[in-house]
N, C-alpha and C. Protein backbone atom coordinates (compact mmCIF):
# COMPACT_ATOMS: atom_id res chain seq x y z
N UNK A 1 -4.61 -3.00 -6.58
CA UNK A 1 -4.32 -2.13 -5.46
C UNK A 1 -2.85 -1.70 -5.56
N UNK A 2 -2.75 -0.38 -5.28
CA UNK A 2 -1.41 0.17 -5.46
C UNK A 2 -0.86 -0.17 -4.23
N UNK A 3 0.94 0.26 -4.15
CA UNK A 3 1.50 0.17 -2.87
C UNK A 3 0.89 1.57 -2.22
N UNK A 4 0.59 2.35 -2.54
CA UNK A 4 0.30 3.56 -1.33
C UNK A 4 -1.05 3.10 -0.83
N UNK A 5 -2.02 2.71 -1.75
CA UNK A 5 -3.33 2.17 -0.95
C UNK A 5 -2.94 0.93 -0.53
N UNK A 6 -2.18 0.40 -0.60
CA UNK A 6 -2.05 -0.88 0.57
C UNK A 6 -1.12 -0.69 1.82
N UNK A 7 -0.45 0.30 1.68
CA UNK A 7 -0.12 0.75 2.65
C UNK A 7 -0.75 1.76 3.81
N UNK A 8 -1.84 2.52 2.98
CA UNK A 8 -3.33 3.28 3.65
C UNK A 8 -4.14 2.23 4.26
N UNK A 9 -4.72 0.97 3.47
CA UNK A 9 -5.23 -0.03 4.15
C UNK A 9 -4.30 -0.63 5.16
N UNK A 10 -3.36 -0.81 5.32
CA UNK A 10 -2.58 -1.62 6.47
C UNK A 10 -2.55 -1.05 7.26
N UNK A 11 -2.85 0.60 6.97
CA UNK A 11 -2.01 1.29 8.34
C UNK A 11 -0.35 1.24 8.75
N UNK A 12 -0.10 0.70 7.60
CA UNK A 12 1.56 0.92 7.49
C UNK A 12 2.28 2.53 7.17
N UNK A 13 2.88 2.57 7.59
CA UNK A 13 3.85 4.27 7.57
C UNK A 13 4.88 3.91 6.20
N UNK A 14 4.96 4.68 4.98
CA UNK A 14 5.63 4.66 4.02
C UNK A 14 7.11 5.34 4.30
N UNK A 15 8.37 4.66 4.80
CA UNK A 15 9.20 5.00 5.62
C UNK A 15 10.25 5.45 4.40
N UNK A 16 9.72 5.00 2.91
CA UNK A 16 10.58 5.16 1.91
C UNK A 16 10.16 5.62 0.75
N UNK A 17 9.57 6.56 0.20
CA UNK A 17 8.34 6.77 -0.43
C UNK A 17 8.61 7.17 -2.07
N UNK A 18 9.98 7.01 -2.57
CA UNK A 18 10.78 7.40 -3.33
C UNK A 18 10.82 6.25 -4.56
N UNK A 19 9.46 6.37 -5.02
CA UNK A 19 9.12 4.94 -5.92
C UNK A 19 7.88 5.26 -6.82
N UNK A 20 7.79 4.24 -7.94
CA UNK A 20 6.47 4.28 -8.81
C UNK A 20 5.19 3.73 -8.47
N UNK A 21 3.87 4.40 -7.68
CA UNK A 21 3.34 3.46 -7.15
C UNK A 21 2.51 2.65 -8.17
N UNK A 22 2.59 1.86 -8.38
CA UNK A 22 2.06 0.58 -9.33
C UNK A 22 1.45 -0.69 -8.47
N UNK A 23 0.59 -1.20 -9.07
CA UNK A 23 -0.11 -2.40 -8.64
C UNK A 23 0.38 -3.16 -7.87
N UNK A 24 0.41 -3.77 -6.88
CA UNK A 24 1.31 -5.10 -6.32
C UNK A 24 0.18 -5.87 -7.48
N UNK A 25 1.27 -6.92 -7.04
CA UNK A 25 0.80 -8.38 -8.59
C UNK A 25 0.49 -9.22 -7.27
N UNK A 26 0.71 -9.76 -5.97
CA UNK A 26 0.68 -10.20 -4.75
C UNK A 26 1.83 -9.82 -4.26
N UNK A 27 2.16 -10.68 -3.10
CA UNK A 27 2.96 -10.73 -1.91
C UNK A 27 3.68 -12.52 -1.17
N UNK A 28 4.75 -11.63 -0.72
CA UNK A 28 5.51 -13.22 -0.18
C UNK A 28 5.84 -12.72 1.36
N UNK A 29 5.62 -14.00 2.06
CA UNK A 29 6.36 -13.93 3.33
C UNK A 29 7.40 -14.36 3.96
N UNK A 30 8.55 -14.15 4.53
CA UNK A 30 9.64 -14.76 4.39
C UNK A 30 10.97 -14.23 5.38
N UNK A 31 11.58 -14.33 6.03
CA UNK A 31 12.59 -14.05 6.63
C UNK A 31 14.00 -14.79 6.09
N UNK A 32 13.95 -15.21 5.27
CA UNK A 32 15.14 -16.07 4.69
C UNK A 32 15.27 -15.92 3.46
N UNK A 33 16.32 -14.88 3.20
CA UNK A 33 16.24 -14.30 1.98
C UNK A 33 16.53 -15.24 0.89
N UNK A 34 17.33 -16.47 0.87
CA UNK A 34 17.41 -17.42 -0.37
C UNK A 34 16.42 -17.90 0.06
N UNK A 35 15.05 -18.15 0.18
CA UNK A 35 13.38 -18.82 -0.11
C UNK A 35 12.90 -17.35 -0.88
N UNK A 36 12.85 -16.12 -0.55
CA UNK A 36 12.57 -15.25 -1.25
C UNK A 36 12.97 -15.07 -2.88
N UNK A 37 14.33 -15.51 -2.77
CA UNK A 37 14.63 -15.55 -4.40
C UNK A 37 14.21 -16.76 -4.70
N UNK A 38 13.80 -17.86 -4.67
CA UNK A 38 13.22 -18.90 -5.06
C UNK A 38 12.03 -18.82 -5.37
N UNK A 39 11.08 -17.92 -4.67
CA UNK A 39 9.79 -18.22 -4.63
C UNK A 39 8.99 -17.05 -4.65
N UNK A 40 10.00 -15.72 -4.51
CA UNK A 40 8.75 -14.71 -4.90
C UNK A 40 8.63 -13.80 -5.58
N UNK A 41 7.28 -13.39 -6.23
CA UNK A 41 6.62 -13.00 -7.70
C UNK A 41 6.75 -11.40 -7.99
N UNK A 42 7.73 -11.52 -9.60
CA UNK A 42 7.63 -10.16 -10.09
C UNK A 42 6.09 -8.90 -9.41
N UNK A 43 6.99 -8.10 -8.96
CA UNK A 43 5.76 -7.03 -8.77
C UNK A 43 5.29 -7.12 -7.41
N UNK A 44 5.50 -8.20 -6.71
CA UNK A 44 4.76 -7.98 -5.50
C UNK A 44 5.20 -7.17 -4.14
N UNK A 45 5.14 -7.80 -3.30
CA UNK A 45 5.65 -6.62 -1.91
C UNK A 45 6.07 -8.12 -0.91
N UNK A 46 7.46 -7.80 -0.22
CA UNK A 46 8.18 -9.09 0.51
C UNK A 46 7.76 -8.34 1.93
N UNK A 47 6.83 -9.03 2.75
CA UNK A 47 6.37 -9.30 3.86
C UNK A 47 7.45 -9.54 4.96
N UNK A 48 8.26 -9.44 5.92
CA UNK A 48 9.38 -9.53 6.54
C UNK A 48 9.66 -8.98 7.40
N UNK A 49 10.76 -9.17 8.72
CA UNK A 49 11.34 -8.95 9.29
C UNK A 49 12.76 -7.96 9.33
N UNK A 50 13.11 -8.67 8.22
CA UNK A 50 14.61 -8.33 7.75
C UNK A 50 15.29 -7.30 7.53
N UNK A 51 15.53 -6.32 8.66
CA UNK A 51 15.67 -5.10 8.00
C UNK A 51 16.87 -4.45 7.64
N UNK A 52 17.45 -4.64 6.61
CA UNK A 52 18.60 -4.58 5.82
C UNK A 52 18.83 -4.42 4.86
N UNK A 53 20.25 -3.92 4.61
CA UNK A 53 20.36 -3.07 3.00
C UNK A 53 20.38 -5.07 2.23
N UNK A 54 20.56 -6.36 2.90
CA UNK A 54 20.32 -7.25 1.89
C UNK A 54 19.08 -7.11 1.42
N UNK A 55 18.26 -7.02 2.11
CA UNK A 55 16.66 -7.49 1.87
C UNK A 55 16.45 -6.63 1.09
N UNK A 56 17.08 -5.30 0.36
CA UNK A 56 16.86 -4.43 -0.74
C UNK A 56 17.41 -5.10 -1.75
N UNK A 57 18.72 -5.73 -1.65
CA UNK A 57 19.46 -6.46 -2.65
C UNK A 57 18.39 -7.22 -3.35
N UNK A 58 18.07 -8.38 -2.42
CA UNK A 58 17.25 -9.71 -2.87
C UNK A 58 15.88 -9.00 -3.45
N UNK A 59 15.09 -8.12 -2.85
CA UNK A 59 14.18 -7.36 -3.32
C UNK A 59 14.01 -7.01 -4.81
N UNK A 60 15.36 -6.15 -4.99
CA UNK A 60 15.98 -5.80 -6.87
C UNK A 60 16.25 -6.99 -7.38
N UNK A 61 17.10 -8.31 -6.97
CA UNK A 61 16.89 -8.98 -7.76
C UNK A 61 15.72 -9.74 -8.39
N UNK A 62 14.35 -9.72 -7.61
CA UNK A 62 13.28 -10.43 -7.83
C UNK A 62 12.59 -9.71 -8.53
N UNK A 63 12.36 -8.40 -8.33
CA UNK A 63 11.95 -7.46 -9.19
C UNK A 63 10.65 -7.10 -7.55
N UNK A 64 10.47 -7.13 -6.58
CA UNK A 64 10.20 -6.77 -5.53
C UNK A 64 9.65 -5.10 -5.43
N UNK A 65 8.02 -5.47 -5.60
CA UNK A 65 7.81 -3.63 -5.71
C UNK A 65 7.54 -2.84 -4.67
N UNK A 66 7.57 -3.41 -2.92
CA UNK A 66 7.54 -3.14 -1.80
C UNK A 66 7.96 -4.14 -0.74
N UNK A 67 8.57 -3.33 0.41
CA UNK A 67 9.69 -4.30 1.41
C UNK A 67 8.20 -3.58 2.48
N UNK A 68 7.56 -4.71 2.97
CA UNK A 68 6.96 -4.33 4.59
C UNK A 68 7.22 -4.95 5.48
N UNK A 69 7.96 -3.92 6.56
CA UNK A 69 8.81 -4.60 7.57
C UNK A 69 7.69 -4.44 8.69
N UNK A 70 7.98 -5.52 9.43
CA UNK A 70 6.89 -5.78 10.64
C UNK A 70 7.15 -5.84 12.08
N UNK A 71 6.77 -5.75 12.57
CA UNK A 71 7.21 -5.84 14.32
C UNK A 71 8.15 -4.39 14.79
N UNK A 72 7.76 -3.32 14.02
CA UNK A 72 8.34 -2.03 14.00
C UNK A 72 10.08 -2.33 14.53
N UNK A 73 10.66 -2.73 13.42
CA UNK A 73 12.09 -3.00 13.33
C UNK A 73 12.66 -1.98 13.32
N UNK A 74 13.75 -1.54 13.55
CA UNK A 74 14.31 -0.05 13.52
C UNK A 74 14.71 -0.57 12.12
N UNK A 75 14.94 0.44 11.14
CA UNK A 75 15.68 0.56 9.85
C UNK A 75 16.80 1.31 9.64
N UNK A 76 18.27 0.99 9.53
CA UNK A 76 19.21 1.12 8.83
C UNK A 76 19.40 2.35 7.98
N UNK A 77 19.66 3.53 7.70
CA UNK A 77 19.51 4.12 6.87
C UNK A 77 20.18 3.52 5.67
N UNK A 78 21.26 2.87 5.90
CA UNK A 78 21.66 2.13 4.46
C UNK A 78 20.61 1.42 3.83
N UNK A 79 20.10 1.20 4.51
CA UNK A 79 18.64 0.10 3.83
C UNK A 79 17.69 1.08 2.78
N UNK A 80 17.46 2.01 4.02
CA UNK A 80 16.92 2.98 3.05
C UNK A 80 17.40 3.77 2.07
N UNK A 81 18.64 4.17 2.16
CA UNK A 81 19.19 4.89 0.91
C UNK A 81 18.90 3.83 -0.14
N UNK A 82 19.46 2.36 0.13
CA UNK A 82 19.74 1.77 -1.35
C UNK A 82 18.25 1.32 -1.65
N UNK A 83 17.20 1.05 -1.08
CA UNK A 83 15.58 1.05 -1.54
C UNK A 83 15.82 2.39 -2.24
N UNK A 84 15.80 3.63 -1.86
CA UNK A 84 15.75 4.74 -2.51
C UNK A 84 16.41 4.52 -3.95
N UNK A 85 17.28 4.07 -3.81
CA UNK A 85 18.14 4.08 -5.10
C UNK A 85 17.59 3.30 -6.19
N UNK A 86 17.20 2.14 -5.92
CA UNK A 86 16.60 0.75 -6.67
C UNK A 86 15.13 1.29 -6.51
N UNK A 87 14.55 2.08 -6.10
CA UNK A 87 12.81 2.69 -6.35
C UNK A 87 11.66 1.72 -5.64
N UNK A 88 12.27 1.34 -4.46
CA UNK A 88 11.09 -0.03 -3.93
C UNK A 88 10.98 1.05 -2.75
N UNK A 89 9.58 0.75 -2.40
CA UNK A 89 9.06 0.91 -1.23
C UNK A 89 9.29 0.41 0.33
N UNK A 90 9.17 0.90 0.72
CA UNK A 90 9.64 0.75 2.34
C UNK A 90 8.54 0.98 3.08
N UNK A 91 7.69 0.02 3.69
CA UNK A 91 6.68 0.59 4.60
C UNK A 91 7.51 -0.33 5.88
N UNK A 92 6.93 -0.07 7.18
CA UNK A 92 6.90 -0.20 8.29
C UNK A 92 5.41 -0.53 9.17
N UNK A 93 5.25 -1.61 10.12
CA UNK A 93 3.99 -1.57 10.74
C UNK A 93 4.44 -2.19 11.97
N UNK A 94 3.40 -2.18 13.18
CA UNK A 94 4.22 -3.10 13.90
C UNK A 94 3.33 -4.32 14.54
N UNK A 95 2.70 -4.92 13.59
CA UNK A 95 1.87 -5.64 13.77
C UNK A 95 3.15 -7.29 12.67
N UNK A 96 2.46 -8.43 13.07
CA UNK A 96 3.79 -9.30 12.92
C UNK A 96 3.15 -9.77 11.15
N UNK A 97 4.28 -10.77 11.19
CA UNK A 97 3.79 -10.98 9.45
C UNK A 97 3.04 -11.74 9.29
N UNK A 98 1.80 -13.00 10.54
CA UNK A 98 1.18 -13.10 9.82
C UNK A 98 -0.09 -12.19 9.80
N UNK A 99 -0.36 -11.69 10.88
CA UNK A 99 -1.34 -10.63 10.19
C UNK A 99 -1.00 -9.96 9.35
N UNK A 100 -0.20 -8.84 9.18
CA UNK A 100 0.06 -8.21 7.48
C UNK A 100 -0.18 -9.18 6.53
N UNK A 101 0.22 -10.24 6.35
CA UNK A 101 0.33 -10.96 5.12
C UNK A 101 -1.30 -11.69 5.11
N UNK A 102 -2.47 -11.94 6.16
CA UNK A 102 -3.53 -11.92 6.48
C UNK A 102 -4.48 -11.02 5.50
N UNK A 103 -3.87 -9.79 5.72
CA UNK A 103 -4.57 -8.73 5.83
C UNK A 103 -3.82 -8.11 4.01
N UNK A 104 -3.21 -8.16 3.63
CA UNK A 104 -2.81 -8.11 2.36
C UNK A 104 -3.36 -9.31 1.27
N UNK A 105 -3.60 -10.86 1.89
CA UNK A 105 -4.19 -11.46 1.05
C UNK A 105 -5.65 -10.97 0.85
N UNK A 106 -5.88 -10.48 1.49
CA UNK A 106 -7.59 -10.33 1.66
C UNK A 106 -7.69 -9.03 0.75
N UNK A 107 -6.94 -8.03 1.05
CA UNK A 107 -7.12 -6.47 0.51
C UNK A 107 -6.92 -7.39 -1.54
N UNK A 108 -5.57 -8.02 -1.32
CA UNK A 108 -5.47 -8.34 -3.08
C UNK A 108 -6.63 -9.07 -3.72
N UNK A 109 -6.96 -10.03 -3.08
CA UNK A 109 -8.50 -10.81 -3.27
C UNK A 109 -9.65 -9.52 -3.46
N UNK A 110 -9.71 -8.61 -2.97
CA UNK A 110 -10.69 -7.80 -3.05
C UNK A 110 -11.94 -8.09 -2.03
N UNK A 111 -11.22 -8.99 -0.62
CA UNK A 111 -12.56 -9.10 0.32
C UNK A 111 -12.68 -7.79 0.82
């Protein structure tokens, strides 16, 4: 599943759309950006709160192929320029992370 069809299935709004859409590999959930660099997987999409030009940082360093922010957080335009810049996705929903991350395990599983 690509990030634009998982973002069609979520019902998430693509707030940053300035990217390659490619497979997510999975997904991590996390509000604490050093557990994110510890623990989550080339290619996937970081599940979160966090809405900040860090969480783009930590994103590029993991290799992070979509940021979905939850609880309809306002976003930063710095956040978004530098996603723009580094080519990650930006969706928005306002449903909390564990349903998204619910509802993303299931879409990657193929239920």
């Amino acid at each position: 599943m690509t990030v634009r069809e998982a973002a069609a299935a979520l019902g998430a709004q693509i707030v940053q759309g300035e990217f390659e859409d490619t497979p997510l590999s999975g997904a991590y959930t996390s509000d604490l950006l050093s557990d994110v660099i510890a623990n989550a997987k080339d290619g996937g999409a970081l599940i979160t709160i966090q809405a900040h030009k860090n969480t783009v940082a930590v994103a590029t360093l993991v290799n992070i192929t979509a940021i979905v922010i939850c609880n309809s957080r306002p976003l930063p335009p710095d956040m978004l320029e530098a996603a723009r810049e580094e080519g990650i996705a930006v969706l928005l929903t306002a449903e909390n992370q564990f349903t998204v991350s619910g509802k993303l395990y299931n879409l990657l599983r193929g239920d």
